[in-house]
Protein backbone atom coordinates (compact mmCIF):
# COMPACT_ATOMS: atom_id res chain seq x y z
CA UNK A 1 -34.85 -33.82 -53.54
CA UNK A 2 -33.45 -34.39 -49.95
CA UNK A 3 -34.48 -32.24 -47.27
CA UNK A 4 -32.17 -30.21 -44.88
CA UNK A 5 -33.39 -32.27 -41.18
CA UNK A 6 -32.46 -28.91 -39.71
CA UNK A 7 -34.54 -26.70 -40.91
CA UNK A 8 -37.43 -28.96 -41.63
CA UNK A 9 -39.98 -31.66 -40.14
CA UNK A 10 -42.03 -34.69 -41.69
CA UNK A 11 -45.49 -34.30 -40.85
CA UNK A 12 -46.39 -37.45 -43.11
CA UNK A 13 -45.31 -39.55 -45.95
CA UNK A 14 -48.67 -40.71 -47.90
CA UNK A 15 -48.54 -38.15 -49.83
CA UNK A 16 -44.74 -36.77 -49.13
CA UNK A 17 -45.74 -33.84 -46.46
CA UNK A 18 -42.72 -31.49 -44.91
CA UNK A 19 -43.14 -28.30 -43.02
CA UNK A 20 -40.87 -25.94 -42.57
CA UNK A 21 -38.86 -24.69 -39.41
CA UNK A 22 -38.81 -21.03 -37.65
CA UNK A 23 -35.30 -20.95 -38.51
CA UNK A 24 -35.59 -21.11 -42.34
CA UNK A 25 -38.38 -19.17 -42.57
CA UNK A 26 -35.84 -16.11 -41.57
CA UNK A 27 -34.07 -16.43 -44.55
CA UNK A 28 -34.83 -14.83 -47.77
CA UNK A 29 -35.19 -16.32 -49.81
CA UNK A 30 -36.88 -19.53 -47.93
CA UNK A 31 -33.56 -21.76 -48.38
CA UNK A 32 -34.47 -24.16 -51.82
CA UNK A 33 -34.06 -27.65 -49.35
CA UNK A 34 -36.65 -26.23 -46.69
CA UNK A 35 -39.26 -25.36 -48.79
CA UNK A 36 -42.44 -26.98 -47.65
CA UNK A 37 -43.74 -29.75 -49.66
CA UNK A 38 -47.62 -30.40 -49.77
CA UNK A 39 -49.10 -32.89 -52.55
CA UNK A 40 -52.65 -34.01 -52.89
CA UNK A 41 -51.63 -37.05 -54.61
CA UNK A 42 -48.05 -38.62 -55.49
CA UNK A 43 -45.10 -36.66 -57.13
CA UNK A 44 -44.92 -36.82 -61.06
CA UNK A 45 -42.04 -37.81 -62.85
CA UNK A 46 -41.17 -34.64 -64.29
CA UNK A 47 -37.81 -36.18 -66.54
CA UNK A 48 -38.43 -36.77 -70.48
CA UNK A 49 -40.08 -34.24 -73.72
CA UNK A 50 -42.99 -32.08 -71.85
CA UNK A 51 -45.50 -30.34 -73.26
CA UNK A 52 -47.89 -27.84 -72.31
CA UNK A 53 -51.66 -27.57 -74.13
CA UNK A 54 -53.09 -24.31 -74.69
CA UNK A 55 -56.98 -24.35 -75.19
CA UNK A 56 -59.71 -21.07 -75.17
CA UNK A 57 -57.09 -18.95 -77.21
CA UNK A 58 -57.71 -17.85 -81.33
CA UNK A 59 -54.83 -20.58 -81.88
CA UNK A 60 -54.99 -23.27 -79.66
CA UNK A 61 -52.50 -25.61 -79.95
CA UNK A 62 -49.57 -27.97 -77.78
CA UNK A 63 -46.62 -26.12 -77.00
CA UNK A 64 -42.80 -27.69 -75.95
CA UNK A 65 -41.17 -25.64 -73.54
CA UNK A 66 -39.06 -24.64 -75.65
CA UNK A 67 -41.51 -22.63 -77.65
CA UNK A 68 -42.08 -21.26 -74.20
CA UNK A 69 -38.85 -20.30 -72.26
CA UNK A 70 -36.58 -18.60 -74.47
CA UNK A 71 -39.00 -17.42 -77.24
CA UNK A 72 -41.10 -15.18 -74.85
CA UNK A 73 -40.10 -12.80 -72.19
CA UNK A 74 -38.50 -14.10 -69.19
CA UNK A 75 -40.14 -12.32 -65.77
CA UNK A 76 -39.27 -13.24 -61.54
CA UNK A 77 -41.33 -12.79 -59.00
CA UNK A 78 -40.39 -12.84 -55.35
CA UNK A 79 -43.91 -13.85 -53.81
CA UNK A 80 -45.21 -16.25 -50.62
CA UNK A 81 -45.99 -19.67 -51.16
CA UNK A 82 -48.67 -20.72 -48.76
CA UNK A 83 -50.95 -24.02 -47.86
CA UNK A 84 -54.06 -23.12 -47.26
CA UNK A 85 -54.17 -24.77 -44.16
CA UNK A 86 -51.28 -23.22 -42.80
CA UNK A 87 -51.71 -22.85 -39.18
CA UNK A 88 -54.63 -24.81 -38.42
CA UNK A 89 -52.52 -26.92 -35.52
CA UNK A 90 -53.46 -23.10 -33.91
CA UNK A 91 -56.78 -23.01 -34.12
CA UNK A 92 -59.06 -23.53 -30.91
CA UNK A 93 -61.19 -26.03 -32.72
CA UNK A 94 -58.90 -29.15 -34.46
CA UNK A 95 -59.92 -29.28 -38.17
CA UNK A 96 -59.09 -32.20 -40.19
CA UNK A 97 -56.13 -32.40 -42.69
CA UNK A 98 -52.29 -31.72 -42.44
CA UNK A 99 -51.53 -29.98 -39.03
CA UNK A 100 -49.42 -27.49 -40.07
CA UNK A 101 -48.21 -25.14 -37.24
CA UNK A 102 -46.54 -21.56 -39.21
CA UNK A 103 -44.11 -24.19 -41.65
CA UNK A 104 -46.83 -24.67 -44.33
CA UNK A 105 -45.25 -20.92 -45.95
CA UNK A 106 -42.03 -19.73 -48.03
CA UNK A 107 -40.93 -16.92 -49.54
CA UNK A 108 -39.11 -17.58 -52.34
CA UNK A 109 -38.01 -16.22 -55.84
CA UNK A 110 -39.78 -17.70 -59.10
CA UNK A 111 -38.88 -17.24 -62.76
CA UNK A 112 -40.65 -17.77 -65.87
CA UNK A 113 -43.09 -15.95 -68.54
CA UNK A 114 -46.12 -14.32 -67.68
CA UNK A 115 -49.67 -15.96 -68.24
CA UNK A 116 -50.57 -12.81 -70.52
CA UNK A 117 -47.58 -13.73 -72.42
CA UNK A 118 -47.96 -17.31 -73.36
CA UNK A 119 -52.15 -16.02 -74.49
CA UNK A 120 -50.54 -13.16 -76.26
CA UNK A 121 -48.42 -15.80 -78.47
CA UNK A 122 -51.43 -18.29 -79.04
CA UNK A 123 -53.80 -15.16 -80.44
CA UNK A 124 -55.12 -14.19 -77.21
CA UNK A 125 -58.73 -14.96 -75.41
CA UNK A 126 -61.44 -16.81 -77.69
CA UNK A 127 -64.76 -15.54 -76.66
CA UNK A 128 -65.20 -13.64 -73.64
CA UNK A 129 -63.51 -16.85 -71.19
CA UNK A 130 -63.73 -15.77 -67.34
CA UNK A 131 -61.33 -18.18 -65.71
CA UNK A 132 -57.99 -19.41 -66.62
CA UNK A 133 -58.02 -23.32 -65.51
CA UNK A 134 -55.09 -25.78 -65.17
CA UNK A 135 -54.77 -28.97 -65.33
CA UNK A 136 -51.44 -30.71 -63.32
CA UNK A 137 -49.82 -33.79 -64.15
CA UNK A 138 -51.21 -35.76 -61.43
CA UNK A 139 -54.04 -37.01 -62.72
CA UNK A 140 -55.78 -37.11 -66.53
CA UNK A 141 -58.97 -35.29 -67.60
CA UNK A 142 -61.68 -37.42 -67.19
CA UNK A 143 -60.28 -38.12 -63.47
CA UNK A 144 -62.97 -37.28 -60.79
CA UNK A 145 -59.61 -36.50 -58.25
CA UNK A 146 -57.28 -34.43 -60.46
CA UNK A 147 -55.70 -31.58 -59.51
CA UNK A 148 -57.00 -28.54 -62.03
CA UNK A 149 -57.86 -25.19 -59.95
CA UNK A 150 -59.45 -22.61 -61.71
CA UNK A 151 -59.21 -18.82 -60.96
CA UNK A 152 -60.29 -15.77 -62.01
CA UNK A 153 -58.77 -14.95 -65.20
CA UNK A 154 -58.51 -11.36 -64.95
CA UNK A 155 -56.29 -11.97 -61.76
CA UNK A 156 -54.04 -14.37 -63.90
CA UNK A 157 -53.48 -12.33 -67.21
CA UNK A 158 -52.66 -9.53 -64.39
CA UNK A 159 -50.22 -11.21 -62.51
CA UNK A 160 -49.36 -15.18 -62.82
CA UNK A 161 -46.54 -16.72 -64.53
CA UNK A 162 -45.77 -20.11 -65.74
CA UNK A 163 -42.66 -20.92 -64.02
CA UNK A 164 -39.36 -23.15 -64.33
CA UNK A 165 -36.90 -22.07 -61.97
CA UNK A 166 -37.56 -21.71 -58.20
CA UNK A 167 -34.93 -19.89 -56.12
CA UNK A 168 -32.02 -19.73 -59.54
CA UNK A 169 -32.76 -23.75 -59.83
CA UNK A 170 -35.01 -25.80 -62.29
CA UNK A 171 -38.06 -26.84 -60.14
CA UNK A 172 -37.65 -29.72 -58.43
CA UNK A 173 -40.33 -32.26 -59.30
CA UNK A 174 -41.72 -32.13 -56.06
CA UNK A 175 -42.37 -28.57 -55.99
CA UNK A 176 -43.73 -29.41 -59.11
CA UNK A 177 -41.25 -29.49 -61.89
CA UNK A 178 -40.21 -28.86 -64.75
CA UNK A 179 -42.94 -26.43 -65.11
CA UNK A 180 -45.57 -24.77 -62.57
CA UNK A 181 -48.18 -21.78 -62.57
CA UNK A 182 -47.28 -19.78 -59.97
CA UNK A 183 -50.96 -17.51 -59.16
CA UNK A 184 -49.08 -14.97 -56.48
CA UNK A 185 -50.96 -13.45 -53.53
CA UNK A 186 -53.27 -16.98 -53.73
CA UNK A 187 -53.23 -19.66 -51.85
CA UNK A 188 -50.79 -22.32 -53.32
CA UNK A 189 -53.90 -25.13 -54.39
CA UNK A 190 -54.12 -22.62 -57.02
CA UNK A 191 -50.14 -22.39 -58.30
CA UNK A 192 -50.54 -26.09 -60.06
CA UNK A 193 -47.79 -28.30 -60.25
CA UNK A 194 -46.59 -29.85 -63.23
CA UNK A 195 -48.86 -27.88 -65.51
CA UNK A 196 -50.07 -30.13 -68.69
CA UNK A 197 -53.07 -28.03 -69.84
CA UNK A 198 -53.46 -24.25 -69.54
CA UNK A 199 -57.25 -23.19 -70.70
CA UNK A 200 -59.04 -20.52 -70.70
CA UNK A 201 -62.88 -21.58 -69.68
CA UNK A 202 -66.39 -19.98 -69.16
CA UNK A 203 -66.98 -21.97 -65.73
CA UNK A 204 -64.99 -23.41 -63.19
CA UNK A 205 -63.52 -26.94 -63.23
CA UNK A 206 -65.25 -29.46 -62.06
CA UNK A 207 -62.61 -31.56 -60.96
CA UNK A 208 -63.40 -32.59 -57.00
CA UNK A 209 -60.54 -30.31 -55.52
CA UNK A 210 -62.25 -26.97 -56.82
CA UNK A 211 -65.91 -27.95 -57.05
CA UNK A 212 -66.20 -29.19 -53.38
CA UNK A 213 -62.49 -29.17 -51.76
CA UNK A 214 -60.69 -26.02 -50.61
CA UNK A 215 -63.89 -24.18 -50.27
CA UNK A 216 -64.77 -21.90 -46.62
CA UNK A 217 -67.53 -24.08 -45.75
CA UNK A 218 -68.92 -23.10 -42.61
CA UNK A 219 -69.36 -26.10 -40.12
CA UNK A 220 -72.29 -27.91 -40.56
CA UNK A 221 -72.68 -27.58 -43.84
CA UNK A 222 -72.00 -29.26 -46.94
CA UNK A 223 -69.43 -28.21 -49.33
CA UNK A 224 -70.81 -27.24 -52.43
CA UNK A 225 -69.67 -24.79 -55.75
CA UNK A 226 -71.78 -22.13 -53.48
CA UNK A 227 -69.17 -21.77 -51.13
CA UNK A 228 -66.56 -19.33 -51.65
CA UNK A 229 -63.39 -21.44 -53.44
CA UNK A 230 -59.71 -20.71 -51.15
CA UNK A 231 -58.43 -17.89 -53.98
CA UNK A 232 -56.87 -15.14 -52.73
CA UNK A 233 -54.67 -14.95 -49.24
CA UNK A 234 -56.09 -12.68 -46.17
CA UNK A 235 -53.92 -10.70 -44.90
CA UNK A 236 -51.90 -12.20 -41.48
CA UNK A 237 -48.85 -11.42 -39.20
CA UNK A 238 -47.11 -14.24 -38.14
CA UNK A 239 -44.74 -14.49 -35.14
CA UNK A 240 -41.43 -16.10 -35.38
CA UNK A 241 -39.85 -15.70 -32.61
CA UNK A 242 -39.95 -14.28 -28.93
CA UNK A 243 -36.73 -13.65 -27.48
CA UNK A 244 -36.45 -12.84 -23.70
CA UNK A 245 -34.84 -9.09 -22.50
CA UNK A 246 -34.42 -7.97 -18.74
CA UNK A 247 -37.74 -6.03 -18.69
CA UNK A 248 -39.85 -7.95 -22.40
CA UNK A 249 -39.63 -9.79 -25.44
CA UNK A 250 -37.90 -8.78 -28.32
CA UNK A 251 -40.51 -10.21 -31.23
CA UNK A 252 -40.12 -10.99 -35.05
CA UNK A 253 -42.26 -12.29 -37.66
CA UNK A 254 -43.27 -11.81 -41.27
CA UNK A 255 -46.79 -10.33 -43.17
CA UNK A 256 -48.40 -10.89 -46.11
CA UNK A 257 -51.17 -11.01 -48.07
CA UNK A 258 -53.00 -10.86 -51.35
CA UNK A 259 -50.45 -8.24 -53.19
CA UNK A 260 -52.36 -5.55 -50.97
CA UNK A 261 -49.71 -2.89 -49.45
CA UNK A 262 -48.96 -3.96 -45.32
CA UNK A 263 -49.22 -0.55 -44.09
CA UNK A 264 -48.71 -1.72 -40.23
CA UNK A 265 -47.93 -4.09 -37.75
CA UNK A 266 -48.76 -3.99 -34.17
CA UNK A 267 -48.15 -6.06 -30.75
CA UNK A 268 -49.57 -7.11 -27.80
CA UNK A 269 -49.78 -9.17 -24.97
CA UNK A 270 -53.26 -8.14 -23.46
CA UNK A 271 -54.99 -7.87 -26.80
CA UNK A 272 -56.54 -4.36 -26.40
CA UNK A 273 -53.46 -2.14 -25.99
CA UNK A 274 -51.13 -2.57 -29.34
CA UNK A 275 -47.77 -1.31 -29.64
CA UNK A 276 -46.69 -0.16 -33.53
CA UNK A 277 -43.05 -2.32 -34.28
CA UNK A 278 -40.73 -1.46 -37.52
CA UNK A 279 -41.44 -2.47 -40.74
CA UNK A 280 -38.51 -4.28 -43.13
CA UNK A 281 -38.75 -3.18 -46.58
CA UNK A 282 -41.12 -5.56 -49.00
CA UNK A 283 -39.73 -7.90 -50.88
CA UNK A 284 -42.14 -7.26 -53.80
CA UNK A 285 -45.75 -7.17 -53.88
CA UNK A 286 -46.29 -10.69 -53.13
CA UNK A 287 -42.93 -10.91 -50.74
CA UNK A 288 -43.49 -10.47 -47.13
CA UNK A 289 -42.73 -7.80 -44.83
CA UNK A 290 -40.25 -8.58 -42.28
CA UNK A 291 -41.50 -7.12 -38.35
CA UNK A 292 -39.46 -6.85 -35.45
CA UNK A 293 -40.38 -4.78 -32.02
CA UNK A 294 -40.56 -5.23 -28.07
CA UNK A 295 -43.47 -5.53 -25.59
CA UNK A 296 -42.79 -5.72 -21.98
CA UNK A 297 -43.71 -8.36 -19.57
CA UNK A 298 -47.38 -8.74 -18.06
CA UNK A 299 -47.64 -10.64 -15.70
CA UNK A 300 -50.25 -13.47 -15.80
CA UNK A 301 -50.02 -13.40 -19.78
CA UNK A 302 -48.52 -16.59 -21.78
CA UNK A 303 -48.31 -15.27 -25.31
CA UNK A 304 -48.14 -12.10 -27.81
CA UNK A 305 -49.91 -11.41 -30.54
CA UNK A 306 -49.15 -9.62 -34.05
CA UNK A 307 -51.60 -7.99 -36.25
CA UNK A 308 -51.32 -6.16 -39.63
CA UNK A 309 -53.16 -3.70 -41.33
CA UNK A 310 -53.49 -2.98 -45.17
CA UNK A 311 -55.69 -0.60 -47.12
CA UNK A 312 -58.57 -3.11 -46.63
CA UNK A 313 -58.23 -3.11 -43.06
CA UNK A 314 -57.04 -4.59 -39.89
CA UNK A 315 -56.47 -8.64 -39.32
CA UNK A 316 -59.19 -10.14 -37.36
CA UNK A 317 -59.06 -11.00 -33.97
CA UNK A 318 -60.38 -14.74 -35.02
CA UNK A 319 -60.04 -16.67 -38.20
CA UNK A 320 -63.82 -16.74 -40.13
CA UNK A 321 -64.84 -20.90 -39.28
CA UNK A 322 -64.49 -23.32 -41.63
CA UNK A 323 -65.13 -27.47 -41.90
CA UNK A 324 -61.21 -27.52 -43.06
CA UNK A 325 -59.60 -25.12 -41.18
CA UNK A 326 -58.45 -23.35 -44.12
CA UNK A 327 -57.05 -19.21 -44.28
CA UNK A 328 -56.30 -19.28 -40.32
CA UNK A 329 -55.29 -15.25 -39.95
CA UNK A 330 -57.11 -14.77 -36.63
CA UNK A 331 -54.23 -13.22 -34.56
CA UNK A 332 -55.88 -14.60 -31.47
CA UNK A 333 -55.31 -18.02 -32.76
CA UNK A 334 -51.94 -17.08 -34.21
CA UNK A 335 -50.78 -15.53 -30.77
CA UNK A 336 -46.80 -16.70 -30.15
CA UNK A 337 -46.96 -19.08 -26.50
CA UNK A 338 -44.02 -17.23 -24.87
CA UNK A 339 -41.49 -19.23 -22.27
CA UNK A 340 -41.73 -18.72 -18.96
């Protein structure tokens, strides 16, 4: 699909890799043509008869999606999109892989049926399975390099869908069309494009991207199943924009998280003293929460900072290290460079 120049930037071509611009991300939904785009390998060809295999339920089977859409329930879900790299240009240490500055996130509006829905219809769980895992189109199953996340399945039946429309449109086949698990308040490795297999499993994948890729490995280790896999989303304020008044800065952003409540977003430009700003309404659980608020000048100080708070508690000041760079939600890191 072509990409609207004005409200998005190339940040490589081998594998297709667009971010998204401050002044798309203040729409809502996150206009269909600025959507980021971030693929580990080539786009599939999503055109032609697809089918979708079940395995792990009572009555396993291959299902067209038209025993899918239509048949069962139709559900939409407003909920962040994220790479979990997004913002790692930020951090104080450079980490290898895409440089995304704040464009590797949307918010946009899915539709489809829900996980527990399409389980439901093929006789539920067999056994006592503890993850659901996917398998995308972009690679086959005996391929060291394909993409197949797994996740906890009780966080799945709960809450993902397998979608085919993205924003009122069928998914484009580089946002991973015609269909695409969409795991909400995760990190988007995990919402697999052009889903061929949907299984329920007793262990994780052992495809390379879960097993040793997107994993917090601390640096100077080696990545390993140990590590903790990039699942859910931490909680993060992000800045949008500072605009200049007579005597501050008149400040917006956006805040999201895992499907945890944002109870509170604060300010600052001196990173002890924090100033509460107002709240937009959420746009679902898994939406984010629009900011906007004003800090005065300091003089001496180049930037502002944002941080939420949820039930859990309050963003960190810096983002936990990792090899890759990955879930950057320190707010120190994330501060906004204001213009002098």
């Amino acid at each position: 699909m072509t990409k609207n120049a004005d409200l998005t930037r190339s940040l490589g071509t081998d594998p297709l890799t667009v971010e998204t611009l401050p002044s798309a991300l203040r729409c809502d939904p996150t206009p269909l043509d600025a959507v980021y785009i971030r693929n580990n390998r080539g786009a599939v060809d999503g055109q032609g008869p697809w089918t979708i295999e079940i395995a792990g339920t009572t009555r396993p089977g291959i299902l067209a999606l038209s025993e899918i859409f239509g048949p069962l329930p139709g559900v939409e879900l407003t909920a962040v999109l994220q790479c979990a790299g997004n913002g790692r240009r930020r951090l104080p240490e450079t980490a290898p892989g895409v440089q995304w500055d704040l464009g590797g996130m949307a918010c946009v509006d899915w539709s489809g049926v829900r996980v527990a829905d399409v389980v439901a219809a093929c006789g539920g769980p067999a056994g006592d399975p503890t993850f659901l895992t996917t398998l995308g189109g972009d690679g086959t199953a005996d391929d060291p390099a394909r993409v197949e996340r797994s996740v906890p399945l009780a966080a799945a039946m709960a809450d993902a869908i397998v979608a085919d429309r993205l924003n009122g449109e069928p998914i484009p086949e580089v946002h991973g069309g015609p269909v695409r698990l969409v795991m909400p308040g995760y990190y988007a490795v995990n919402s697999v494009k052009w889903v061929r297999r949907l299984a329920l499993t007793d262990t994780e994948t052992d495809a390379s991207i879960q097993a040793v890729r997107y994993r917090m490995v601390p640096p100077g280790e080696e990545p390993s199943p140990l590590h903790p896999s990039v699942w859910a989303m931490k909680p993060v304020a992000m800045i949008l924009e500072a605009a200049p008044l007579d005597e501050g800065w008149a400040v917006s952003g956006v805040a999201f998280g895992d499907g945890g409540a944002i109870e509170s977003v604060d300010l600052s430009v001196d990173g002890s003293t924090w100033v509460p700003v107002e709240l937009g309404p959420a746009r679902g659980r898994f939406g984010w929460r629009r900011f906007r608020g004003v800090v005065g000048k300091r003089d001496g100080v180049p930037w502002v900072a944002a941080r939420c708070a949820t039930g859990e508690g309050v963003q960190p000041r810096h983002t936990a290290p990792s090899v890759d760079g990955y879930a950057v939600n320190g707010w120190e890191d994330l501060a906004h460079r204001l213009q002098a």
